[in-house]
C-alpha atoms as a PDB file:
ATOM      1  CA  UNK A   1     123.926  48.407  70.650  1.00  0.00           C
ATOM      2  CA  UNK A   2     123.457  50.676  73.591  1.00  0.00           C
ATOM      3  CA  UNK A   3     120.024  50.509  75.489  1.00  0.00           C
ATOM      4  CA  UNK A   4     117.486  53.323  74.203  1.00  0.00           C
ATOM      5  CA  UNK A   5     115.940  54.251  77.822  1.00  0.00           C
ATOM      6  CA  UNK A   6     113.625  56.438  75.652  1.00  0.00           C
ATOM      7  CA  UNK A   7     111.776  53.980  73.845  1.00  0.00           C
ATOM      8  CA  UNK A   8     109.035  53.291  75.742  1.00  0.00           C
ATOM      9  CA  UNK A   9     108.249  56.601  75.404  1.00  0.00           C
ATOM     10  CA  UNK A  10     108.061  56.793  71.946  1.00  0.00           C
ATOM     11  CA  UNK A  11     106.655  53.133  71.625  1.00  0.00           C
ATOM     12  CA  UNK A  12     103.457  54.579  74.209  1.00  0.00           C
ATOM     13  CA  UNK A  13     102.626  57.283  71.574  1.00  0.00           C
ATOM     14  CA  UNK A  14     101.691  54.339  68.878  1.00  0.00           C
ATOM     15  CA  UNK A  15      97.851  55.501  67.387  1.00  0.00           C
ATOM     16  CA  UNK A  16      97.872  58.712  69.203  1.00  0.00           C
ATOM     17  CA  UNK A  17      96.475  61.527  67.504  1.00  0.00           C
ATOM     18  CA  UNK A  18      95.565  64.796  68.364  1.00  0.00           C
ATOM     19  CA  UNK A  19      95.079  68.389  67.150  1.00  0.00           C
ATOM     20  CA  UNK A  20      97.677  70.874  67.789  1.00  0.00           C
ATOM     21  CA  UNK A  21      96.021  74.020  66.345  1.00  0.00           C
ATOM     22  CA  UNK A  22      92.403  74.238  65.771  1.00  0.00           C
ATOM     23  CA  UNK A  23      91.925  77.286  64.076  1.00  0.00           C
ATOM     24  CA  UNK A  24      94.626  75.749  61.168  1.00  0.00           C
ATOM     25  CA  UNK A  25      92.975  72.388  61.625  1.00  0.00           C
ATOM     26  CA  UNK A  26      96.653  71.110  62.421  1.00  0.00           C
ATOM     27  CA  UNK A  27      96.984  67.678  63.679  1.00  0.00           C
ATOM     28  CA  UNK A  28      99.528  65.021  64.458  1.00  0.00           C
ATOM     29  CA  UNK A  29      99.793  61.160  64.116  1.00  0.00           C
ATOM     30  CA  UNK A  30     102.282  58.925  65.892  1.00  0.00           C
ATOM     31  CA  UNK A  31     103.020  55.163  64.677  1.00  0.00           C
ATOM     32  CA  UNK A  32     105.738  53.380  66.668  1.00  0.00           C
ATOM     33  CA  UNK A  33     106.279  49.444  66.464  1.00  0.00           C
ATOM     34  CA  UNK A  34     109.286  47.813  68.314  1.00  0.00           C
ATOM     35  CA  UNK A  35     110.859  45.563  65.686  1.00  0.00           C
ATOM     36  CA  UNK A  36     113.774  43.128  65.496  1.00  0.00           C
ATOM     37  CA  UNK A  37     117.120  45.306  64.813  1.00  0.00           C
ATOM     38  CA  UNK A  38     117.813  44.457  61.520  1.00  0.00           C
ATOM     39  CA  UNK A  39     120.647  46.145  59.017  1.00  0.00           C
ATOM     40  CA  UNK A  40     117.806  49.015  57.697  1.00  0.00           C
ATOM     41  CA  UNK A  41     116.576  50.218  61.224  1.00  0.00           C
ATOM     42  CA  UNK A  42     119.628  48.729  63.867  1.00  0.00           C
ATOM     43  CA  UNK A  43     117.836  50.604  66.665  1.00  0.00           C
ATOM     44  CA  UNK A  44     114.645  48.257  66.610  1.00  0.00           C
ATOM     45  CA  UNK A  45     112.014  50.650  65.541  1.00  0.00           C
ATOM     46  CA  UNK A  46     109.376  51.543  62.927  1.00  0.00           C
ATOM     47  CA  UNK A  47     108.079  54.579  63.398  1.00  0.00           C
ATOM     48  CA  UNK A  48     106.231  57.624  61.740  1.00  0.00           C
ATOM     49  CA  UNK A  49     105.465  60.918  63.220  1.00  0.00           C
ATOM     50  CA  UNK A  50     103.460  63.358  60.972  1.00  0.00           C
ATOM     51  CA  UNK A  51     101.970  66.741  61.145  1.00  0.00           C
ATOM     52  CA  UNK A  52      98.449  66.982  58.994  1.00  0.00           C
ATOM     53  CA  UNK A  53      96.713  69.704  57.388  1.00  0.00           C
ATOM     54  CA  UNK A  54      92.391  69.864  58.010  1.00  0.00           C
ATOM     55  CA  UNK A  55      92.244  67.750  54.295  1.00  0.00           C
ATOM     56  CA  UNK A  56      94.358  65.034  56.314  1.00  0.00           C
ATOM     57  CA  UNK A  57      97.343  65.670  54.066  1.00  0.00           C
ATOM     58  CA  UNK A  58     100.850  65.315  55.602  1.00  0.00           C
ATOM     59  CA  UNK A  59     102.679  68.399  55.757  1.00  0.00           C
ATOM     60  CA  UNK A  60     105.382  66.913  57.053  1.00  0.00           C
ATOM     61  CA  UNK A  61     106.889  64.491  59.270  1.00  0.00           C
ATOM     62  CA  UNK A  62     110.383  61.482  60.348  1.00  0.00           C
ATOM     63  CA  UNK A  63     109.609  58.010  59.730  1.00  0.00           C
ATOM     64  CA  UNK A  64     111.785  54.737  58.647  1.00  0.00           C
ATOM     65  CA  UNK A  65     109.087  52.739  56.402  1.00  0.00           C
ATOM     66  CA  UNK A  66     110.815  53.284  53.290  1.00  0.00           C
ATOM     67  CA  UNK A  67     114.109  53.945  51.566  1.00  0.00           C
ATOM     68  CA  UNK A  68     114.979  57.284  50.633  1.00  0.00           C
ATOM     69  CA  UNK A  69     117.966  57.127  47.914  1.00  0.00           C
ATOM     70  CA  UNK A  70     120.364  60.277  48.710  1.00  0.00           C
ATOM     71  CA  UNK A  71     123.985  61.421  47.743  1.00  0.00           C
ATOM     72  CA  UNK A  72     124.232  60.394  44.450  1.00  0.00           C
ATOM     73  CA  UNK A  73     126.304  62.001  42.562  1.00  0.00           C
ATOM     74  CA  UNK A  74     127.403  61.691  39.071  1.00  0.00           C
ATOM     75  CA  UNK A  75     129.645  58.203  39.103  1.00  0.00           C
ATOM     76  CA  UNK A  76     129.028  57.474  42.817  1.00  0.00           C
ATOM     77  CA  UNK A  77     126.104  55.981  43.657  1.00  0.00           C
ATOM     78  CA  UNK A  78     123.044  56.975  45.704  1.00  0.00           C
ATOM     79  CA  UNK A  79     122.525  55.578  49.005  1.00  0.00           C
ATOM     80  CA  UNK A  80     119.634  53.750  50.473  1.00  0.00           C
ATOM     81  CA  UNK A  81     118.708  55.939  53.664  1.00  0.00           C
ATOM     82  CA  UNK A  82     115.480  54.588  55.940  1.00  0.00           C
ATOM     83  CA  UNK A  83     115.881  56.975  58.686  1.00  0.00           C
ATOM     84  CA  UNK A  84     114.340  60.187  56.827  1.00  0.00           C
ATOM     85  CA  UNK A  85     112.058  63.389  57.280  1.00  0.00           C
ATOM     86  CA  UNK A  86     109.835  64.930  54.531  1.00  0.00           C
ATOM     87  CA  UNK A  87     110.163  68.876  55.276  1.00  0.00           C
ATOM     88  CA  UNK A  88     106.830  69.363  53.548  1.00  0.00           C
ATOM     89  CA  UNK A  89     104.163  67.406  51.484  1.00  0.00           C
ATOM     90  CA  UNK A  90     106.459  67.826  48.102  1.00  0.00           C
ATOM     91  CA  UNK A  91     109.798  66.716  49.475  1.00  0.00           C
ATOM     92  CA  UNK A  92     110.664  63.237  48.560  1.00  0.00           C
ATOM     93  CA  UNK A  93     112.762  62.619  51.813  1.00  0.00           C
ATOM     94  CA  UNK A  94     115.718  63.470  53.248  1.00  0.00           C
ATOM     95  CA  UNK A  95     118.182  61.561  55.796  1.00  0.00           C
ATOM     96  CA  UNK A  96     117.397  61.905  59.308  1.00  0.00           C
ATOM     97  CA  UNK A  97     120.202  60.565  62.188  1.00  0.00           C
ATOM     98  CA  UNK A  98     118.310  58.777  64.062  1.00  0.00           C
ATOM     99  CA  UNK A  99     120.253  58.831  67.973  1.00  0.00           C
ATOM    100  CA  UNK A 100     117.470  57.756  69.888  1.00  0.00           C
ATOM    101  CA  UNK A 101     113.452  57.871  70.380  1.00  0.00           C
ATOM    102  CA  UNK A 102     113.663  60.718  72.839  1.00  0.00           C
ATOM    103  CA  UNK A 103     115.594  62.896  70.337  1.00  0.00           C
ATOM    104  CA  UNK A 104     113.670  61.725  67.363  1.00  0.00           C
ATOM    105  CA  UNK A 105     110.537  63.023  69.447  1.00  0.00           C
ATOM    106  CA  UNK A 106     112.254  66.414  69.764  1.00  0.00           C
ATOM    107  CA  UNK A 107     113.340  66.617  66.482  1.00  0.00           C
ATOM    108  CA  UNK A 108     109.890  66.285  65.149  1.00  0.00           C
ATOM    109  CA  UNK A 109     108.496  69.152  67.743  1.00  0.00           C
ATOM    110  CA  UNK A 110     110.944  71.187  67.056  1.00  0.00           C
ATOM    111  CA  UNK A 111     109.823  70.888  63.270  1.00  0.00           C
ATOM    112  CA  UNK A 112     106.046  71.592  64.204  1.00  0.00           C
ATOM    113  CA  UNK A 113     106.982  74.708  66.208  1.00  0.00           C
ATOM    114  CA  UNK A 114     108.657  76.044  62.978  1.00  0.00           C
ATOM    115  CA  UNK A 115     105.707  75.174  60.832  1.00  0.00           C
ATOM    116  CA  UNK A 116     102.834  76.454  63.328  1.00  0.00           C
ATOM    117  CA  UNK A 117     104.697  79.415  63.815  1.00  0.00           C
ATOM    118  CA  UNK A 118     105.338  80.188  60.104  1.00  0.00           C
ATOM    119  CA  UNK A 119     101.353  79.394  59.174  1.00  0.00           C
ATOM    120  CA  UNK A 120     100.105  81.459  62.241  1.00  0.00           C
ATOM    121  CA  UNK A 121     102.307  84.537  61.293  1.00  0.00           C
ATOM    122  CA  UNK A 122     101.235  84.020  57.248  1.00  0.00           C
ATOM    123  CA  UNK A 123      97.134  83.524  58.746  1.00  0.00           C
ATOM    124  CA  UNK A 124      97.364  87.202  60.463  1.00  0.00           C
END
């Protein structure tokens, strides 16, 4: 497998926390372990990054520390995704495609922007 030259980046965000909107009481929480590569996350990673409401619930947020079962469909089986994102604090999981950290990192931004913006406009 190709070298992730974004890793370390991700990997240096492990415990951080910090509030992205005050007046919401938004906040965000990284988690990042290097692993061995093994069949269920190849790119040697465990990770979590989640956006959290002032009650400390997750709104939403990409991790790989448990299975998601998607694609199922009547007579074909479902299949056992790890690389997921929860779009909000009722969705179960759906697959993510996972390319790298730096991506994954973007990803989730991009996915905060959308929500800050959406709960800032719906605030006024």
């Amino acid at each position: 497998m190709k070298r992730d030259d974004s890793l370390e980046n991700l990997l240096d965000l492990d415990g951080v926390r910090y509030v992205v909107q005050e007046r919401l009481g938004l906040w965000v929480k990284f988690e990042a372990r290097e692993i061995d590569p093994n069949q269920a996350r190849p790119h040697g990673v465990r990770y979590s990054l989640t956006l959290h409401d002032r009650h400390n619930r997750r709104i939403m947020g990409f991790d790989n520390a448990h299975a998601v079962l998607y694609g199922g469909k009547k007579g074909v089986l479902s299949k056992k995704m790890y690389d997921h994102w929860h779009r909000d604090q009722n969705d179960e999981g759906r697959p993510y495609n996972y390319k790298n950290a730096g991506k994954l990192i973007e990803d989730f931004w991009k996915e905060v922007e959308k929500i800050l913006k959406k709960m800032e406009e719906e605030s006024k």
